[in-house]
C-alpha atoms as a PDB file:
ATOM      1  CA  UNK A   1       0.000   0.000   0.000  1.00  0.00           C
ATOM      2  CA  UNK A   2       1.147   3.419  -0.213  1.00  0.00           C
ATOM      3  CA  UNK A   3       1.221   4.265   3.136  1.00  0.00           C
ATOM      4  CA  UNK A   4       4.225   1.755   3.773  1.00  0.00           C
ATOM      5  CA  UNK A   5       6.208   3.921   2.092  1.00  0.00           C
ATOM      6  CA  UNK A   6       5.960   6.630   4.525  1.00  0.00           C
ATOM      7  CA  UNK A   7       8.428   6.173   7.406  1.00  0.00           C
ATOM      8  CA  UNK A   8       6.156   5.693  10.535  1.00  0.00           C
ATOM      9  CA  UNK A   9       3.318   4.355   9.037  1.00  0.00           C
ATOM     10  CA  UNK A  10       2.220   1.049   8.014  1.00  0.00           C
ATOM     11  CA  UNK A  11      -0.381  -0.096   5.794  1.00  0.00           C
ATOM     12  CA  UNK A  12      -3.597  -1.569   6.882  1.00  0.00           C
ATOM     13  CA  UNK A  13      -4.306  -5.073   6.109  1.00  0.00           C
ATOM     14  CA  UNK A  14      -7.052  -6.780   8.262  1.00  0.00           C
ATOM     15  CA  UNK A  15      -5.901 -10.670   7.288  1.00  0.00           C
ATOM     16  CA  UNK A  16      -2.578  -9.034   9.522  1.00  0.00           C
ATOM     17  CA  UNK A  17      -2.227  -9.928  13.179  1.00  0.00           C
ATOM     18  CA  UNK A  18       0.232  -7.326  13.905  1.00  0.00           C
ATOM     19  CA  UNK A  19      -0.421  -5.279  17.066  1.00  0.00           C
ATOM     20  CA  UNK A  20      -0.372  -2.018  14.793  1.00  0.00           C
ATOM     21  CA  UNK A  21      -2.986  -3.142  12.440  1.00  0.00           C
ATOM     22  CA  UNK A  22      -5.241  -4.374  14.448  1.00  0.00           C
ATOM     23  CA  UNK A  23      -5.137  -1.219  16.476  1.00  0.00           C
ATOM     24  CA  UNK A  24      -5.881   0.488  13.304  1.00  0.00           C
ATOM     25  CA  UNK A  25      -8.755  -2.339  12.697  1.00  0.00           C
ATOM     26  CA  UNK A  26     -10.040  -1.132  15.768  1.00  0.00           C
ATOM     27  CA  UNK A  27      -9.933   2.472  14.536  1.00  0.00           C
ATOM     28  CA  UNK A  28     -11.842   2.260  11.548  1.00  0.00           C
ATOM     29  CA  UNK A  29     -14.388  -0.312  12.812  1.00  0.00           C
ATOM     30  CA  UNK A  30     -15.480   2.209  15.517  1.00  0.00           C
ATOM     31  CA  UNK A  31     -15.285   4.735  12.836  1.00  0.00           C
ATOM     32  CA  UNK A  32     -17.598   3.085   9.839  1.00  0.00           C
ATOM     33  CA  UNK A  33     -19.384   0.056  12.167  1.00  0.00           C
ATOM     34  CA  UNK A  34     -21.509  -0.920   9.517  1.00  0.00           C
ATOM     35  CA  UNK A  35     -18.419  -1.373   6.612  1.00  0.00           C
ATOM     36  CA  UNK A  36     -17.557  -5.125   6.013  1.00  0.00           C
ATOM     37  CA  UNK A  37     -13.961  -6.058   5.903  1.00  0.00           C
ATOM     38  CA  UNK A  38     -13.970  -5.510   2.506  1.00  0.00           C
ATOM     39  CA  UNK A  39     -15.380  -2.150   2.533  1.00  0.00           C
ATOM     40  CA  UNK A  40     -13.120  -0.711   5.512  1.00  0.00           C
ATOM     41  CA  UNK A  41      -9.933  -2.628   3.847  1.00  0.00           C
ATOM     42  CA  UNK A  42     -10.973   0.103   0.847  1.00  0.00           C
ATOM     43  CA  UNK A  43     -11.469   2.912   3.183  1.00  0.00           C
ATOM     44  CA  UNK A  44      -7.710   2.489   4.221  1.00  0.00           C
ATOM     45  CA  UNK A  45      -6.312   2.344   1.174  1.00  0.00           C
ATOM     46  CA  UNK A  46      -8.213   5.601   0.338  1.00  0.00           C
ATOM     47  CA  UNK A  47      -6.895   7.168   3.341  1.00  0.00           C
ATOM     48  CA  UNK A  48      -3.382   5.518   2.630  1.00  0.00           C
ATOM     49  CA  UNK A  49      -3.759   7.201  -0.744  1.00  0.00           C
ATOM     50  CA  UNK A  50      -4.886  10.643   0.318  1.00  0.00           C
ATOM     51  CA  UNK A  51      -1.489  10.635   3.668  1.00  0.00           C
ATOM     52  CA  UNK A  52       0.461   9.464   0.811  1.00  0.00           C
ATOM     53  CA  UNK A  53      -0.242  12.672  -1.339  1.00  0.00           C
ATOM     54  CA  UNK A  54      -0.068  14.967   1.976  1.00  0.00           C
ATOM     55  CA  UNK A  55       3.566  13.028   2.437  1.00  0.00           C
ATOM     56  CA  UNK A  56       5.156  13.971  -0.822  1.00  0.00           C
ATOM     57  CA  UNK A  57       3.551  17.579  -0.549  1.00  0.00           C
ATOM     58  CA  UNK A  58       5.538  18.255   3.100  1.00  0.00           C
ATOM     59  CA  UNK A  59       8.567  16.601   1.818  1.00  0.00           C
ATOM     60  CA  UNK A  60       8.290  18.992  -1.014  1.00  0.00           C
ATOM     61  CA  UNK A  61       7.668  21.867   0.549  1.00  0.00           C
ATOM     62  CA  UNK A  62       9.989  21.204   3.154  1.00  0.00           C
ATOM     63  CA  UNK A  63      12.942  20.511   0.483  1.00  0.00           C
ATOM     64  CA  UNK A  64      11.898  23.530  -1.805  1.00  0.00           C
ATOM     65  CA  UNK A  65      10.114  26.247   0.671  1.00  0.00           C
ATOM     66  CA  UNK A  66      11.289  25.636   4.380  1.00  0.00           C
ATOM     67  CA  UNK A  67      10.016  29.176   4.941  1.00  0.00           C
ATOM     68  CA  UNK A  68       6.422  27.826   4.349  1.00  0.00           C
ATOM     69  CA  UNK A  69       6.704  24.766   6.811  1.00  0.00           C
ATOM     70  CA  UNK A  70       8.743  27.427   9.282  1.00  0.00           C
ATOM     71  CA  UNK A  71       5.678  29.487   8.914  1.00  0.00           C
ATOM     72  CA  UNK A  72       2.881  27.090   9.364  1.00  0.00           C
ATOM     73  CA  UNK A  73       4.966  25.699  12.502  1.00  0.00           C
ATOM     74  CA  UNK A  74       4.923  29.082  14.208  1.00  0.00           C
ATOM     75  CA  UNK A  75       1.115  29.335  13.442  1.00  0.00           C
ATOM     76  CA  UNK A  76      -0.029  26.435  14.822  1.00  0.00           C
ATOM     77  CA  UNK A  77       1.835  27.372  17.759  1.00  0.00           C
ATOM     78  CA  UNK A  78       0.472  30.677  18.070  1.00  0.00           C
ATOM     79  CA  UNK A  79      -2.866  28.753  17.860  1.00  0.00           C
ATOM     80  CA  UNK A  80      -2.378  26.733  20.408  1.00  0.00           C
ATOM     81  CA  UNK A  81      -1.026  29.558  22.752  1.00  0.00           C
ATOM     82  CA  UNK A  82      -4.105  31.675  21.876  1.00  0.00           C
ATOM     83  CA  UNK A  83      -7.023  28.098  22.087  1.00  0.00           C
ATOM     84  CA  UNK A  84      -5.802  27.601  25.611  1.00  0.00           C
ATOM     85  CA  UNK A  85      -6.247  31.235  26.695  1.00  0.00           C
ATOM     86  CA  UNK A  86      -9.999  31.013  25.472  1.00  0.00           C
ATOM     87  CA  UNK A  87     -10.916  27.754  28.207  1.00  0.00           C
ATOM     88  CA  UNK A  88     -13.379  29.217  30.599  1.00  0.00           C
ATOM     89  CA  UNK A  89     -13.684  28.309  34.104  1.00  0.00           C
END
């Protein structure tokens, strides 16, 4: 799958008895309860597909425009500064 390819991630495969894809199993089958195996085994390779493209689009941006990934670093720890000041008591 593509996801394999991406270090940290592993592909979902529910004939596997590995402790990371059944935890992902898990995942999916509280997410779409009604999905047979079949059906959530082409969820994941949807969403395997879609982190796949949001991979290679980092990694470019990263290699070619550090400035952006800088950038969107520093926002979405501004963000998180600025959420936790909103909690109300």
């Amino acid at each position: 799958m593509l996801l394999d390819r991406i270090p940290g991630r592993d592909g979902i495969d529910f004939a596997s008895r590995t402790p990371a894809s059944q935890k992902r199993r898990k995942r999916l089958r509280a997410l779409f309860p009604n999905l047979s195996d079949h059906e959530l085994n082409e969820v994941a390779e949807t969403l395997d597909g879609y982190c796949a493209v949001v991979w290679r689009i980092y990694e470019r941006l990263k290699r070619e425009r550090p400035e952006v990934i800088d950038e969107l670093m520093r926002n979405c720890r501004m963000e998180g500064k600025v959420d936790s000041s909103k909690q109300t008591q």
